[in-house]
PDB file of N, CA and C in Angstrom:
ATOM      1  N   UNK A   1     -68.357 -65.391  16.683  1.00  0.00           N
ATOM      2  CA  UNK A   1     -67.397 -64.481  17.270  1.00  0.00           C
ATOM      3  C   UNK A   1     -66.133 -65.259  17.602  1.00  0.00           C
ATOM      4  N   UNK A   2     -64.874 -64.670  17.302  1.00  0.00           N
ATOM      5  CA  UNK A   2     -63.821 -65.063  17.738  1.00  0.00           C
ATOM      6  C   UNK A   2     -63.180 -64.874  18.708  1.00  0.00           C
ATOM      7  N   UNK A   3     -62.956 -65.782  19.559  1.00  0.00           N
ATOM      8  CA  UNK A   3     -62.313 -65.013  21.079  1.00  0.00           C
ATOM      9  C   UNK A   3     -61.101 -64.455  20.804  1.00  0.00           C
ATOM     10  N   UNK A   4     -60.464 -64.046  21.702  1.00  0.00           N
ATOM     11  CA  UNK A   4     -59.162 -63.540  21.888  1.00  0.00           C
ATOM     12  C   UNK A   4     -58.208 -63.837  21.838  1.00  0.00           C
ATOM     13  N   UNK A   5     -57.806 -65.460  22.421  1.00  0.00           N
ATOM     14  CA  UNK A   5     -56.711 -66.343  21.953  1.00  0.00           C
ATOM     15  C   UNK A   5     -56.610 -66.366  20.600  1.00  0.00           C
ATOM     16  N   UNK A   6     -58.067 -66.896  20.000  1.00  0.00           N
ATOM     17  CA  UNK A   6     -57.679 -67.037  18.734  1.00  0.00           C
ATOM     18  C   UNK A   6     -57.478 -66.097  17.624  1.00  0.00           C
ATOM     19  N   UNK A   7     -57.769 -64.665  18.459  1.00  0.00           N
ATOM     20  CA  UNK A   7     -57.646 -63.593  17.752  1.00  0.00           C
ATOM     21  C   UNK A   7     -56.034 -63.645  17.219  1.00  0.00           C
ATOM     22  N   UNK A   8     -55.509 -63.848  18.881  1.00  0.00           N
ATOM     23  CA  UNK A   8     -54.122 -63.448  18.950  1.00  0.00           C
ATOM     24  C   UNK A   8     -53.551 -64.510  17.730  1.00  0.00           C
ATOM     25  N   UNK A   9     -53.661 -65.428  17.574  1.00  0.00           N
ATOM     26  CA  UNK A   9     -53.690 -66.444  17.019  1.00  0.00           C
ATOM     27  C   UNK A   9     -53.444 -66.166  15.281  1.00  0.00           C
ATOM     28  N   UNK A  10     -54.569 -65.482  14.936  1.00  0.00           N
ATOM     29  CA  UNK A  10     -55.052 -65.205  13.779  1.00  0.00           C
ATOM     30  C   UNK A  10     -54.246 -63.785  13.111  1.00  0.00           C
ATOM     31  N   UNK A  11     -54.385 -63.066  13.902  1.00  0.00           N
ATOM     32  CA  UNK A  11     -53.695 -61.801  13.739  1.00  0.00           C
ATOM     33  C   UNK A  11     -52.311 -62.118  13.022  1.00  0.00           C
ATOM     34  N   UNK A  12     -51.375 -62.101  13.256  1.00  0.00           N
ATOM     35  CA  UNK A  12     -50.005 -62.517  12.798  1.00  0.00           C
ATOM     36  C   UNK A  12     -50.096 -62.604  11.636  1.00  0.00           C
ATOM     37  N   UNK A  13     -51.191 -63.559  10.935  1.00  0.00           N
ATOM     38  CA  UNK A  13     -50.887 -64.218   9.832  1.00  0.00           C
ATOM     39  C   UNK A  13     -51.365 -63.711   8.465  1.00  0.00           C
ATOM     40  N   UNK A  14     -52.606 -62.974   8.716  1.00  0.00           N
ATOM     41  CA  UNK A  14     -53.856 -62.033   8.450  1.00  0.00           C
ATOM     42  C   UNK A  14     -53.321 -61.211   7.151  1.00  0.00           C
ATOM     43  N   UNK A  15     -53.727 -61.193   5.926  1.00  0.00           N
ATOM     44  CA  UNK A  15     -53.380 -60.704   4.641  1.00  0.00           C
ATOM     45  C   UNK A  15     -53.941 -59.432   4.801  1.00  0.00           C
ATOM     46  N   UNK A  16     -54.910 -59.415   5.812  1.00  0.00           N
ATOM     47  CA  UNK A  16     -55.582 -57.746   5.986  1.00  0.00           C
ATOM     48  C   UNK A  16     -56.077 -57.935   6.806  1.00  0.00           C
ATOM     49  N   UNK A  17     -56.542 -56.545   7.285  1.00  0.00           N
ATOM     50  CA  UNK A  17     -57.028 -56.366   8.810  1.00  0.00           C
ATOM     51  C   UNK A  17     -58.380 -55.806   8.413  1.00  0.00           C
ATOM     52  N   UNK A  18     -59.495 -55.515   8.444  1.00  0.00           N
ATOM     53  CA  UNK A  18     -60.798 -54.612   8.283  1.00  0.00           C
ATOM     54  C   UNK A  18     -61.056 -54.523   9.801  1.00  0.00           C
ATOM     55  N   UNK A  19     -61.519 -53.052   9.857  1.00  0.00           N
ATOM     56  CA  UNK A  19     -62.260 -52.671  10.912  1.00  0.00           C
ATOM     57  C   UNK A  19     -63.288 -51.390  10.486  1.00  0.00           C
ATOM     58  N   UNK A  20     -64.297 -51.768  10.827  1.00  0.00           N
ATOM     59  CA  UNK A  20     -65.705 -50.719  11.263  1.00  0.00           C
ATOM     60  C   UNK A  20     -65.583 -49.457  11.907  1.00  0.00           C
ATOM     61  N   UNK A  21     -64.859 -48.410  10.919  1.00  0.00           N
ATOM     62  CA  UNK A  21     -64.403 -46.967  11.791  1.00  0.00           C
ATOM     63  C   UNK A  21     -65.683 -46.384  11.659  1.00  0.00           C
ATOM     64  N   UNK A  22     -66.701 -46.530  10.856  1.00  0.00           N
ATOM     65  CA  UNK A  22     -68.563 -45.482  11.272  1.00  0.00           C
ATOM     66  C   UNK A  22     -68.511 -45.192  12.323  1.00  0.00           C
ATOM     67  N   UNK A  23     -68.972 -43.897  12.272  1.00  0.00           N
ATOM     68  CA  UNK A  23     -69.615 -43.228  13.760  1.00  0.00           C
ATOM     69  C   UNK A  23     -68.685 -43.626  15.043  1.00  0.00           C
ATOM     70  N   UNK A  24     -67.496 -43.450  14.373  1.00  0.00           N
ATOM     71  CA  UNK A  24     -65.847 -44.107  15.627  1.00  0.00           C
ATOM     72  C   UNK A  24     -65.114 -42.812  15.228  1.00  0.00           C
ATOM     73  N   UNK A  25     -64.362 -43.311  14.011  1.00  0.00           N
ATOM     74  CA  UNK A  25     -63.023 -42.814  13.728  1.00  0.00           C
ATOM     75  C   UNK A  25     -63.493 -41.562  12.860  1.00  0.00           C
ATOM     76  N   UNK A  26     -65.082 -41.924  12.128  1.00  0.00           N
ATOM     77  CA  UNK A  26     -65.331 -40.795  11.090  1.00  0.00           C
ATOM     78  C   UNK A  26     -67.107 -40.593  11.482  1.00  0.00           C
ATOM     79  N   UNK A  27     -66.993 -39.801  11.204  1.00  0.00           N
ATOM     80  CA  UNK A  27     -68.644 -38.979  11.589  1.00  0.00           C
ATOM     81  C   UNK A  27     -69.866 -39.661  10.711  1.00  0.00           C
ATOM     82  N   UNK A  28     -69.414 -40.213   9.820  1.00  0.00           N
ATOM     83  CA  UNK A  28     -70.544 -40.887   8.892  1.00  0.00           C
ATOM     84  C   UNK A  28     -70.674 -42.320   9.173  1.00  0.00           C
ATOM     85  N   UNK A  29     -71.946 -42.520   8.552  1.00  0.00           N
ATOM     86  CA  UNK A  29     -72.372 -44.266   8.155  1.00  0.00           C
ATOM     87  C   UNK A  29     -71.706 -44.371   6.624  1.00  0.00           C
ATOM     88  N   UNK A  30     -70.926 -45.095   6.565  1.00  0.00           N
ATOM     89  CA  UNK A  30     -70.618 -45.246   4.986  1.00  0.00           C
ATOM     90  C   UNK A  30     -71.950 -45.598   3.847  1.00  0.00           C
ATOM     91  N   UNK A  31     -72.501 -46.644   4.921  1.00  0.00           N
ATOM     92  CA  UNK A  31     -73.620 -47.365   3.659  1.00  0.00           C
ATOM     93  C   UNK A  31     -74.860 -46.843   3.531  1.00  0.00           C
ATOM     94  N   UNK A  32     -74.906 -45.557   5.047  1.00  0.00           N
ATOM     95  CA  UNK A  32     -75.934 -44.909   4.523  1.00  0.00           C
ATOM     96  C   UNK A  32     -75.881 -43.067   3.634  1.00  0.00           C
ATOM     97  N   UNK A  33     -74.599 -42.997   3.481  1.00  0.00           N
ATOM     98  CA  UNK A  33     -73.818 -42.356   2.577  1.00  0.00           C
ATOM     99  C   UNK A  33     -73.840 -42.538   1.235  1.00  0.00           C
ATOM    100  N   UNK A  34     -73.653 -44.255   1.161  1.00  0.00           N
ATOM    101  CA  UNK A  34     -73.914 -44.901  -0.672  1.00  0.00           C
ATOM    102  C   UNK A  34     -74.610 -44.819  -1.111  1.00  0.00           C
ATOM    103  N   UNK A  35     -76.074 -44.960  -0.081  1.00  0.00           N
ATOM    104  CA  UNK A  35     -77.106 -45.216  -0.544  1.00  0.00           C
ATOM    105  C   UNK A  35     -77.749 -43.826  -1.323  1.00  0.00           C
ATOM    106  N   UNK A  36     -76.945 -42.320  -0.569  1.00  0.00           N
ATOM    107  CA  UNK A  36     -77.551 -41.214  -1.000  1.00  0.00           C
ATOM    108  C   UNK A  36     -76.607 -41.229  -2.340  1.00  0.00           C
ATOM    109  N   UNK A  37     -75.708 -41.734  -2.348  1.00  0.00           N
ATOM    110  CA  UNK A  37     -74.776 -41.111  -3.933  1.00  0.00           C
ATOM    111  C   UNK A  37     -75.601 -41.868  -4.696  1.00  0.00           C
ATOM    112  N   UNK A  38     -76.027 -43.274  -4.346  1.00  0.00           N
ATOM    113  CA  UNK A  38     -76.306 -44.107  -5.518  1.00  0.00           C
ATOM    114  C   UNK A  38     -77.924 -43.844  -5.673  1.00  0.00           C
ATOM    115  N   UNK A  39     -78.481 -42.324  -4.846  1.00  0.00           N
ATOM    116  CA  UNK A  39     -79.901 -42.330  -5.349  1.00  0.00           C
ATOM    117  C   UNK A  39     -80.671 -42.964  -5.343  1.00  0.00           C
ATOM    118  N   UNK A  40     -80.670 -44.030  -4.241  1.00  0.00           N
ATOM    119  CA  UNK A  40     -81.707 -44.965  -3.810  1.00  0.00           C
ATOM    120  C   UNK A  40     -82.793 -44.222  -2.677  1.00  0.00           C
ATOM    121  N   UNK A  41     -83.936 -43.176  -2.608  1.00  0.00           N
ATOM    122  CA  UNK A  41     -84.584 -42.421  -1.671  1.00  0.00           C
ATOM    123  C   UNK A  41     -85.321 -43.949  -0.792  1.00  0.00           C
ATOM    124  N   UNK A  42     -85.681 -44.349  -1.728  1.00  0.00           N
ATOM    125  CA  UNK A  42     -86.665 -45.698  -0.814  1.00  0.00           C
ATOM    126  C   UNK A  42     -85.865 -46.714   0.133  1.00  0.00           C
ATOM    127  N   UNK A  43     -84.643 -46.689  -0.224  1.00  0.00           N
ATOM    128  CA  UNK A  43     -84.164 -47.845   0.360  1.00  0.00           C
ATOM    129  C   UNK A  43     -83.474 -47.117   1.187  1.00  0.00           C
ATOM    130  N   UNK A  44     -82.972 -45.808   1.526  1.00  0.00           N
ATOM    131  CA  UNK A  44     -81.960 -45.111   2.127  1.00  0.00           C
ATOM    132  C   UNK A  44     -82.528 -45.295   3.439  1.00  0.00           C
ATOM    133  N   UNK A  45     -83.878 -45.172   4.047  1.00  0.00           N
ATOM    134  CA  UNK A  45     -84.287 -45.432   4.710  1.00  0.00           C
ATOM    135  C   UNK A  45     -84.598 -46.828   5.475  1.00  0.00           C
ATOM    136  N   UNK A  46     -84.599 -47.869   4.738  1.00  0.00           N
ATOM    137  CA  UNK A  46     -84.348 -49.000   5.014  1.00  0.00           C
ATOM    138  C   UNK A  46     -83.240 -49.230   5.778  1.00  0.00           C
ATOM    139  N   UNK A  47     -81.496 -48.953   4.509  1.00  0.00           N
ATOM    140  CA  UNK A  47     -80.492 -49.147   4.983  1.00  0.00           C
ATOM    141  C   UNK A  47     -80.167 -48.351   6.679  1.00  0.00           C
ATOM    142  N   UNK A  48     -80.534 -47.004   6.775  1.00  0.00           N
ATOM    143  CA  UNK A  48     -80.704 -46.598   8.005  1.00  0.00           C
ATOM    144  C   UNK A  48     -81.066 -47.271   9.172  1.00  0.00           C
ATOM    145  N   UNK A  49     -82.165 -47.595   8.840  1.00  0.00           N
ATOM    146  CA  UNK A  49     -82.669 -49.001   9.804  1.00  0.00           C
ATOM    147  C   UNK A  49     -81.802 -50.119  10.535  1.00  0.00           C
ATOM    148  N   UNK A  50     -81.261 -50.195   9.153  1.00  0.00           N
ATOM    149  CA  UNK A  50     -80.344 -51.614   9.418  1.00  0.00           C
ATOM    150  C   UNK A  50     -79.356 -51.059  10.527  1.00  0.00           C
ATOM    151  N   UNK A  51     -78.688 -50.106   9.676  1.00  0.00           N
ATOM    152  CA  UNK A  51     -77.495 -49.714  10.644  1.00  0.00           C
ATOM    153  C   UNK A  51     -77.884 -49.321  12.056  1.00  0.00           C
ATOM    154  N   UNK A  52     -78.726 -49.287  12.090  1.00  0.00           N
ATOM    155  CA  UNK A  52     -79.176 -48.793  14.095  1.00  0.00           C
ATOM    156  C   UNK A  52     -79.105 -49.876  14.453  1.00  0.00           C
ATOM    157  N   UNK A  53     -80.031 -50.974  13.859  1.00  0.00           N
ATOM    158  CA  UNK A  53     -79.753 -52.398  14.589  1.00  0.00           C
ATOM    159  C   UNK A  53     -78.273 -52.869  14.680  1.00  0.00           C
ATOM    160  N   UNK A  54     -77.859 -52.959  13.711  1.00  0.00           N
ATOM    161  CA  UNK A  54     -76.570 -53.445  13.906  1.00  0.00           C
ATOM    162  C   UNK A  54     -75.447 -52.393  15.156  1.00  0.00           C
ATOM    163  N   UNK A  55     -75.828 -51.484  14.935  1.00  0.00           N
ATOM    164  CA  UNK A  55     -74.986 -50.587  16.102  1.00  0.00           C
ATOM    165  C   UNK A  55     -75.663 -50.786  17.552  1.00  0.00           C
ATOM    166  N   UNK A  56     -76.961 -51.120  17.647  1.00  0.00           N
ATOM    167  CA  UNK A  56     -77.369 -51.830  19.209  1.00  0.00           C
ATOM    168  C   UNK A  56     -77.649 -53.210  19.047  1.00  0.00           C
ATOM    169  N   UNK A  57     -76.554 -53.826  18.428  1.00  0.00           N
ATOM    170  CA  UNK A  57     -76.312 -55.232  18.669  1.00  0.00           C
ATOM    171  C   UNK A  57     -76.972 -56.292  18.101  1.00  0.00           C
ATOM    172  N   UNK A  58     -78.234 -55.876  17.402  1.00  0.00           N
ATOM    173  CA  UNK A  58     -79.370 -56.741  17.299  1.00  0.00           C
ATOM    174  C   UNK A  58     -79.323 -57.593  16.368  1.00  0.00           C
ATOM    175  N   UNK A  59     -78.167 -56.988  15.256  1.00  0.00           N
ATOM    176  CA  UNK A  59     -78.270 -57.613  13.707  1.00  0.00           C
ATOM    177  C   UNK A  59     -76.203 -57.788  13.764  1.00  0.00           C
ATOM    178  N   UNK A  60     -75.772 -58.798  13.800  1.00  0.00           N
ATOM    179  CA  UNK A  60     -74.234 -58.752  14.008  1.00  0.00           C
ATOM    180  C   UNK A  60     -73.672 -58.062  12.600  1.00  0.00           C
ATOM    181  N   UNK A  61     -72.477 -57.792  12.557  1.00  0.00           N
ATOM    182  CA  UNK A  61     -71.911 -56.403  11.290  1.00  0.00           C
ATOM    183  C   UNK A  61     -72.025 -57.209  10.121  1.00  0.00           C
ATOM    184  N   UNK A  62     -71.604 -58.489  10.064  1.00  0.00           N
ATOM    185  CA  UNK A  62     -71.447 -59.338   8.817  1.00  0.00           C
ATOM    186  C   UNK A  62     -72.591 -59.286   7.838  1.00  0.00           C
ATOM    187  N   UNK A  63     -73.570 -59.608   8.907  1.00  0.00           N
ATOM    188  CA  UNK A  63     -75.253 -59.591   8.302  1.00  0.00           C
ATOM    189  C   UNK A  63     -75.424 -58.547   7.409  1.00  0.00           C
ATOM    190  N   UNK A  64     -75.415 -57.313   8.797  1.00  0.00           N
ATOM    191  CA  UNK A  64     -75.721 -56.329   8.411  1.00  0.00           C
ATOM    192  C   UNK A  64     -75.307 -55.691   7.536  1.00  0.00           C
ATOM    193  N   UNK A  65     -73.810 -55.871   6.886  1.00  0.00           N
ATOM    194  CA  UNK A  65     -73.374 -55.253   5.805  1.00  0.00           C
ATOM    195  C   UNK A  65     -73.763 -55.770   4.767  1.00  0.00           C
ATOM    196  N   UNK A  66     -73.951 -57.372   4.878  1.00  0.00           N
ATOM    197  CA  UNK A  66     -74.147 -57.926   3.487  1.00  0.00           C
ATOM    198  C   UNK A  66     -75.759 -57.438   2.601  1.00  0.00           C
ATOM    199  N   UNK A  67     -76.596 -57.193   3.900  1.00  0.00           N
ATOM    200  CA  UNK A  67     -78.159 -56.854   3.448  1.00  0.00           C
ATOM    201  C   UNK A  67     -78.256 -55.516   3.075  1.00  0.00           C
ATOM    202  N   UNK A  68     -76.684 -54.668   3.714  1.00  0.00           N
ATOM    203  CA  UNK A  68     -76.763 -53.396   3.043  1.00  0.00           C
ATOM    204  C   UNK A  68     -76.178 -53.130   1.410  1.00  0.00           C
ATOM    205  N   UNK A  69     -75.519 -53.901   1.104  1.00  0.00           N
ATOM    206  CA  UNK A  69     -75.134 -54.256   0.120  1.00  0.00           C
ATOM    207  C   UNK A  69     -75.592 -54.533  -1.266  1.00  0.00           C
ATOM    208  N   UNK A  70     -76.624 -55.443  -0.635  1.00  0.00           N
ATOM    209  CA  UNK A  70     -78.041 -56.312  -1.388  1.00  0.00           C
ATOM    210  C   UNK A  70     -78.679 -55.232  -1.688  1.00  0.00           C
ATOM    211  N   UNK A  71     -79.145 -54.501  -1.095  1.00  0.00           N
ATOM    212  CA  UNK A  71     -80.428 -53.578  -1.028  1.00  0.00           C
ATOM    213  C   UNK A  71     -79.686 -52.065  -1.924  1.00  0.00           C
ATOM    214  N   UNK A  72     -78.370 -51.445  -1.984  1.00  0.00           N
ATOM    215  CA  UNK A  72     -77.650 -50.773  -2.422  1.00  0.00           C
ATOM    216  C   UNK A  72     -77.696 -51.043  -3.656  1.00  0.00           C
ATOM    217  N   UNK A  73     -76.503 -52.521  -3.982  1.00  0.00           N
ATOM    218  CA  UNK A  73     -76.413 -52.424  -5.401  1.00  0.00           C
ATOM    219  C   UNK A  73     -75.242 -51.539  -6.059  1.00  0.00           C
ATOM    220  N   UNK A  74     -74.636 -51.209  -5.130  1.00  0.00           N
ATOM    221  CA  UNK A  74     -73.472 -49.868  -6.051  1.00  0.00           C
ATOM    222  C   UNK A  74     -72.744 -50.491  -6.273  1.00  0.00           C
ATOM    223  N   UNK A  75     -72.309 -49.681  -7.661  1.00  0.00           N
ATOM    224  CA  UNK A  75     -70.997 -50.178  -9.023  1.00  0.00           C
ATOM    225  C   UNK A  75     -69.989 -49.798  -7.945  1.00  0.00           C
ATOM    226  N   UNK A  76     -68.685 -50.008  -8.829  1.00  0.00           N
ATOM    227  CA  UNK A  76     -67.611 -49.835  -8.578  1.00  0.00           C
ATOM    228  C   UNK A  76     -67.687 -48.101  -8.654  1.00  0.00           C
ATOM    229  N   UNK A  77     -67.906 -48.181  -9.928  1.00  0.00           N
ATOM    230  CA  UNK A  77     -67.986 -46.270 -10.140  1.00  0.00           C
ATOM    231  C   UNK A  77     -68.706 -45.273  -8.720  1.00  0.00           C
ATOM    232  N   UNK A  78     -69.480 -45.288  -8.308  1.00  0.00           N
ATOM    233  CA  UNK A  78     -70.660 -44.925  -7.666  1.00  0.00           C
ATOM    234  C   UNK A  78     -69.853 -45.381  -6.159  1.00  0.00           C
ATOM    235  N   UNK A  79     -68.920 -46.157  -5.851  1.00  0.00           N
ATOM    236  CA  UNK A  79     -68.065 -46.656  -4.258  1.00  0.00           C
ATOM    237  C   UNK A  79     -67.059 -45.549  -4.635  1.00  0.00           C
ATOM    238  N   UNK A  80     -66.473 -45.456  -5.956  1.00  0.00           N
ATOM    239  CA  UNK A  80     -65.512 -44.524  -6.220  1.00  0.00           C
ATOM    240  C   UNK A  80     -65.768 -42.952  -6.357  1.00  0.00           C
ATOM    241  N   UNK A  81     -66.718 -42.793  -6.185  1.00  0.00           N
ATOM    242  CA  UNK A  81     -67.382 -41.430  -6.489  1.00  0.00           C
ATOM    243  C   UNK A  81     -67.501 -40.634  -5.324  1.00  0.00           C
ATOM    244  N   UNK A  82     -68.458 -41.935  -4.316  1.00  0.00           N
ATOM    245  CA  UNK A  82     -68.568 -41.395  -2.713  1.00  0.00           C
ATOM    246  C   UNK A  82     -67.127 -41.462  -2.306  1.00  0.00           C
ATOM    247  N   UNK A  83     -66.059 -42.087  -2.402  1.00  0.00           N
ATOM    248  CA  UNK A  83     -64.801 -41.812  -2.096  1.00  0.00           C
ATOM    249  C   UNK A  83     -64.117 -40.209  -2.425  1.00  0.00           C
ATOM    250  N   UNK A  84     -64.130 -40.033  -4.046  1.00  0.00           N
ATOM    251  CA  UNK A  84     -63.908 -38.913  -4.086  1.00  0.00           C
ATOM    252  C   UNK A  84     -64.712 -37.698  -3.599  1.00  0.00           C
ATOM    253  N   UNK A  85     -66.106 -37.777  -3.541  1.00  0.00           N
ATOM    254  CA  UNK A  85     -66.564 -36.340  -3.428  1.00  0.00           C
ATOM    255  C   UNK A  85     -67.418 -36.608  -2.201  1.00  0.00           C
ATOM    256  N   UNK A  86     -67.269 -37.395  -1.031  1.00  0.00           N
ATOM    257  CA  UNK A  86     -67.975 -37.201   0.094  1.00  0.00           C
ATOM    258  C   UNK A  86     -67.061 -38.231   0.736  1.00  0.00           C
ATOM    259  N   UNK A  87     -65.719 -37.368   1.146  1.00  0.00           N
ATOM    260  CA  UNK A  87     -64.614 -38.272   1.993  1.00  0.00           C
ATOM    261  C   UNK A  87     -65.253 -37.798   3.372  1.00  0.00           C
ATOM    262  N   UNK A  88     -65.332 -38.904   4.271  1.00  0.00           N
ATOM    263  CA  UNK A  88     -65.048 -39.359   5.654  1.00  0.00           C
ATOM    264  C   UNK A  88     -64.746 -38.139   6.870  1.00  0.00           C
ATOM    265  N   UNK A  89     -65.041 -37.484   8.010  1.00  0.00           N
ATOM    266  CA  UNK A  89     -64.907 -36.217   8.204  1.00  0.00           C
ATOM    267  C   UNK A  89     -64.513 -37.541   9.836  1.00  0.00           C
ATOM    268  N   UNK A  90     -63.101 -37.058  10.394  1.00  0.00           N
ATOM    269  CA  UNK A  90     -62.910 -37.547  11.845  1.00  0.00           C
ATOM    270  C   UNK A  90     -64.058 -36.852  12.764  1.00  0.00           C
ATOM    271  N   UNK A  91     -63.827 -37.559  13.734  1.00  0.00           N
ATOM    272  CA  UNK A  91     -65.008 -37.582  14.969  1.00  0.00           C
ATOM    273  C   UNK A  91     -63.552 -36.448  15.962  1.00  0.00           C
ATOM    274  N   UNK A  92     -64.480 -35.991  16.929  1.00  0.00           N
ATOM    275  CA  UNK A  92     -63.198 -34.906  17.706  1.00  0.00           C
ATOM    276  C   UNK A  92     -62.575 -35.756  18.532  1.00  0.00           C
ATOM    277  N   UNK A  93     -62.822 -36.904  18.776  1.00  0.00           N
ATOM    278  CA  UNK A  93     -61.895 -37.795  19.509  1.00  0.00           C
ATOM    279  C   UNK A  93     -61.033 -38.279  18.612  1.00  0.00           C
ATOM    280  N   UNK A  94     -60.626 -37.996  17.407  1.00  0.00           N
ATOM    281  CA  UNK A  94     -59.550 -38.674  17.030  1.00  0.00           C
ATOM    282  C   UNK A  94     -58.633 -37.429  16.525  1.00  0.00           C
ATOM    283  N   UNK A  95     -59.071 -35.982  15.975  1.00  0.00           N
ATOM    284  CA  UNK A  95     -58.578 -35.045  15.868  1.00  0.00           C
ATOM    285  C   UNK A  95     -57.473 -34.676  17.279  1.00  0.00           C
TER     286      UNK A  95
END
């Protein structure tokens, strides 16, 4: 984890910013979203898993995305697909 100084630090310089809007900014889990486009039934449940841990702290986001990832497997096509035909729905706190 990076503290705050060095956030401040870091920020400025930063070619991009990523942040974790799931179940924040938009009503869905993205990766457990992929997992239904990309037709994985066995693992969808897995990835579910993951994401609870990681949302009560247990598994930090880095991990957790990378093992969702692993276990996914989605093309480029199939990231582009859930983009087009199952966009992101805001949460009423941001409406």
């Amino acid at each position: 984890m990076v503290s705050h100084s060095e956030l401040r630090k870091l920020f400025p310089s930063a070619d991009a910013v990523c942040f974790d809007v799931d179940s924040t900014v938009i009503r869905e889990e993205g990766t457990d979203e992929l997992a239904k486009v990309c037709g994985i039934e066995d693992v969808r449940n897995a990835v579910s898993e993951m994401t609870q841990r990681a949302m009560g702290g247990a598994v930090p986001f880095k991990i957790a995305l990378t093992e969702h990832l692993a276990l996914i497997q989605p093309s480029r096509e199939q990231v582009q697909r859930l983009i087009a035909e199952h966009p992101g729905h805001l949460t009423h706190c941001i409406r």
